[in-house]
Protein backbone atom coordinates (compact mmCIF):
# COMPACT_ATOMS: atom_id res chain seq x y z
CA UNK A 1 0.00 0.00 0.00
CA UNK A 2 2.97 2.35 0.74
CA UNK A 3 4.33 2.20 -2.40
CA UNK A 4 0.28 2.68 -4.18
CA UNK A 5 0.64 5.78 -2.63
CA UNK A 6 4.01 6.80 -3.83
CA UNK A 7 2.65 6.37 -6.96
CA UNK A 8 -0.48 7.66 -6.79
CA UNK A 9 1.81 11.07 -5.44
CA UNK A 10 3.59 10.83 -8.12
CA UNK A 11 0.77 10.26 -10.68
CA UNK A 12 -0.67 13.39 -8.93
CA UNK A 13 1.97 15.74 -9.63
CA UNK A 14 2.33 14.72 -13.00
CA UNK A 15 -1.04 15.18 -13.69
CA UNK A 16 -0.59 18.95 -12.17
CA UNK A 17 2.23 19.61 -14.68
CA UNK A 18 -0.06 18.54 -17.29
CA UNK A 19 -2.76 20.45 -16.79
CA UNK A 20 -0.64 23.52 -15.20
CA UNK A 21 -1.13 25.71 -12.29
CA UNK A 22 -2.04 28.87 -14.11
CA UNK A 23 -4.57 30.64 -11.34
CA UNK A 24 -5.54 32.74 -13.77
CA UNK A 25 -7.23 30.84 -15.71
CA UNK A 26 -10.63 30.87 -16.62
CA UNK A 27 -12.38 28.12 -15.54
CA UNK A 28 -14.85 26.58 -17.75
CA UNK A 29 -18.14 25.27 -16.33
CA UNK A 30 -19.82 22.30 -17.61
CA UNK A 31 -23.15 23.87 -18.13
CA UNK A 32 -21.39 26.53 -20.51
CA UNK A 33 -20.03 23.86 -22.79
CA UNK A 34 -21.54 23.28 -26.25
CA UNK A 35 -24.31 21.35 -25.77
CA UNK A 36 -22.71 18.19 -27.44
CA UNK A 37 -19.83 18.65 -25.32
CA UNK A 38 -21.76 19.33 -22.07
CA UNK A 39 -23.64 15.78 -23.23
CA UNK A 40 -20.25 14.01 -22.87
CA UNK A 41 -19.13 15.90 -19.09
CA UNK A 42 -20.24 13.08 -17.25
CA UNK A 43 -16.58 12.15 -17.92
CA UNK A 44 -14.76 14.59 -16.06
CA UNK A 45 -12.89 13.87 -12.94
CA UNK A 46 -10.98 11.68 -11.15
CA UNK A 47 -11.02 7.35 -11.73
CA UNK A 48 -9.35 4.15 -11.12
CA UNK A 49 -10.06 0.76 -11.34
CA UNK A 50 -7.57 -1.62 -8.26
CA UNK A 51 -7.00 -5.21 -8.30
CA UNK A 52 -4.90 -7.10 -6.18
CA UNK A 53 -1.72 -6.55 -8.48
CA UNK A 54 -2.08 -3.48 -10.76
CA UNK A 55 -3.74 0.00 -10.84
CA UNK A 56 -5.78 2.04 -13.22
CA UNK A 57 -5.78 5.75 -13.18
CA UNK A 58 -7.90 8.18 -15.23
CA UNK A 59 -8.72 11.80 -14.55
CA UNK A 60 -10.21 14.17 -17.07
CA UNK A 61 -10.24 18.00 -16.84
CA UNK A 62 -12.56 20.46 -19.01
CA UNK A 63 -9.56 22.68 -20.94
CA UNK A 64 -11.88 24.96 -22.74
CA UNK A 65 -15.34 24.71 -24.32
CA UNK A 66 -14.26 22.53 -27.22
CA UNK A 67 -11.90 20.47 -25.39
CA UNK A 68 -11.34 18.07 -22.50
CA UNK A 69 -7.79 16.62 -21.25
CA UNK A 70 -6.95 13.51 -19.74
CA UNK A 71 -4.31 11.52 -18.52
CA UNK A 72 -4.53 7.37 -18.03
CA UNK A 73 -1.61 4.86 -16.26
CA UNK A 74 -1.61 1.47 -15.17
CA UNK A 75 0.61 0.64 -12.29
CA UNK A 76 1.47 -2.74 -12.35
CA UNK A 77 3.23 -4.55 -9.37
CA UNK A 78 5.32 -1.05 -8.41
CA UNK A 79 5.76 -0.68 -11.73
CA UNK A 80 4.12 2.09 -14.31
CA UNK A 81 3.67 -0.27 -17.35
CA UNK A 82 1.35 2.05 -19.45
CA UNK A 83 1.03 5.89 -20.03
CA UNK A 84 -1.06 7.88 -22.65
CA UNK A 85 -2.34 11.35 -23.09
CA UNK A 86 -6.11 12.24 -23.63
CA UNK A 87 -7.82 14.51 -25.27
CA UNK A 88 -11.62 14.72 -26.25
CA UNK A 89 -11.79 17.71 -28.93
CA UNK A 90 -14.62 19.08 -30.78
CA UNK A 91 -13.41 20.51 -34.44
CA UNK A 92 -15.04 21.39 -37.15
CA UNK A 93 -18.71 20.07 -35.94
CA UNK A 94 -17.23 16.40 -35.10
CA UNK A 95 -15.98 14.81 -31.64
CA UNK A 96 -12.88 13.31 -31.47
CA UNK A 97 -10.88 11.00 -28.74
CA UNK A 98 -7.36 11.39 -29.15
CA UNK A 99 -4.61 9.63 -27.11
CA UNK A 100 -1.24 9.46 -27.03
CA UNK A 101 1.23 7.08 -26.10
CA UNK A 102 4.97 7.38 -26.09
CA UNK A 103 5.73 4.28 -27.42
CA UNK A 104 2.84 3.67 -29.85
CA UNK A 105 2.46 5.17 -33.67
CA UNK A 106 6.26 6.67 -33.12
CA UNK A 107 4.56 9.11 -29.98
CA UNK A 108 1.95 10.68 -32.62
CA UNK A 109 -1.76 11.32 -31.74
CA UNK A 110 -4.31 9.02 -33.31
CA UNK A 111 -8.09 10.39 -33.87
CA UNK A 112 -11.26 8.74 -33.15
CA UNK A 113 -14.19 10.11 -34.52
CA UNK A 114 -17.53 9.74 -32.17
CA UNK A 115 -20.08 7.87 -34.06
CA UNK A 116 -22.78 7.32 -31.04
CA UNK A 117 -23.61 9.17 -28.41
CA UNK A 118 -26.01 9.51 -26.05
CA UNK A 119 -26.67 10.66 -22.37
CA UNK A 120 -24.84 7.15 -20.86
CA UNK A 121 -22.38 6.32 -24.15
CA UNK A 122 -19.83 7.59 -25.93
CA UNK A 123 -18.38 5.42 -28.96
CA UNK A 124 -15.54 6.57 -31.08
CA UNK A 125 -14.38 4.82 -34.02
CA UNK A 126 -11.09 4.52 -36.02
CA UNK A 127 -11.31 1.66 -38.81
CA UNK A 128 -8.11 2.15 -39.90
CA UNK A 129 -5.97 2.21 -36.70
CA UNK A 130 -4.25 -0.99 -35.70
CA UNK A 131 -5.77 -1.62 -32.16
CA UNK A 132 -7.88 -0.83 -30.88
CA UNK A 133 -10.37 0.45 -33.30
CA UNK A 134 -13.12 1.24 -31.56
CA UNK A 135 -13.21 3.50 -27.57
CA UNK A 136 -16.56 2.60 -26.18
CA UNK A 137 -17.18 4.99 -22.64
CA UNK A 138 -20.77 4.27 -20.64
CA UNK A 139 -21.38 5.92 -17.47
CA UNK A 140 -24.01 3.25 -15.70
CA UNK A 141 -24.28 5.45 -12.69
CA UNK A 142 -23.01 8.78 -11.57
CA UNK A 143 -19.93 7.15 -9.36
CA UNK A 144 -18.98 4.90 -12.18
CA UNK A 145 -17.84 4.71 -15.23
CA UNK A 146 -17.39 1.25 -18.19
CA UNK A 147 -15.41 1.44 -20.71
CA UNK A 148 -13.10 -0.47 -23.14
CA UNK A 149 -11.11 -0.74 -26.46
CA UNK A 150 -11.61 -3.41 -28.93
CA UNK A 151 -10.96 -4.08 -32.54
CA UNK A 152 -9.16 -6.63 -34.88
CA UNK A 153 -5.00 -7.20 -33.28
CA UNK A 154 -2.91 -9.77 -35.73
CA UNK A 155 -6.19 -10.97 -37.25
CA UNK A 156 -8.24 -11.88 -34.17
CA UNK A 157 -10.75 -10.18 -31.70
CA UNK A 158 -9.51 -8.99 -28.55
CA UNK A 159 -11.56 -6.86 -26.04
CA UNK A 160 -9.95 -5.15 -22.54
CA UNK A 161 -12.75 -3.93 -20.28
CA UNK A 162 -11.90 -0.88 -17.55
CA UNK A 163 -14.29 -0.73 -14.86
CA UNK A 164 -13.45 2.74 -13.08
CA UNK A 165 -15.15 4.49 -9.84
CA UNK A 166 -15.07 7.84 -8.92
CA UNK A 167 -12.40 9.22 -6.71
């Protein structure tokens, strides 16, 4: 447990170098948002997921009206085994969930475009990407959220569920 918290300190102040300390700021409210964006809100805030050996981590922030930031990591026995940068962005009348992982597609951003959505689900879709091609988000109750990535990898299908609580 002493270590969880270690990293969970350590996840923290990443996560405030991410999204900065700038005080001055404006910041946004959700009922200001766009009212496609404010229909996707739900997902802001802080998440995780524990089993006995690893740790998920997810926290979203609103950034402006058109766009939210997140950050996700799995610790994994003491050890961070998976990073990525989020980013939910509204452009040119479309959605889009963007991550980006360090060691995946050579550190470059990949773009899924939402193709459902409704009060409880969120689907984004990228046919063309390797894996996963397809970011499914449901929020089943207001402390909870489901989601999960799944597509085609080396010619089979392959799922991985994530089910997070509020912090």
């Amino acid at each position: 447990m002493k270590s969880l918290n270690f990293y969970l300190l350590f996840l923290s102040v990443l996560m405030f170098s991410w999204f900065g300390c700038n005080t001055q700021s404006k910041k946004v409210s959700p009922d200001s948002l766009p009212i496609r964006m404010k229909q996707i809100s739900w997902i802001i805030g802080e998440w995780h997921q524990a089993d006995s050996n690893s740790f998920y981590y997810e926290i979203w922030d609103i950034t402006d009206e058109h766009t939210f930031k997140g950050q996700g990591y799995m610790v994994l026995k003491n050890d961070t085994v998976f990073s990525e940068k989020l980013e939910i962005r509204e452009s040119g009348g479309e959605i889009y969930y963007i991550p980006t992982l360090i060691d995946q597609n050579s550190g470059q951003p990949v773009m899924f475009r939402l193709t459902s959505l409704n009060d409880s689900l969120m689907i984004f879709e990228n046919p063309a990407h390797d894996f996963p091609q397809r970011i499914v988000y449901t929020h089943p109750t207001n402390d909870s959220l489901h989601a999960w990535i799944e597509g085609i990898d080396k010619g089979k299908a392959r799922k991985e569920d994530f089910r997070l609580i509020k912090k």
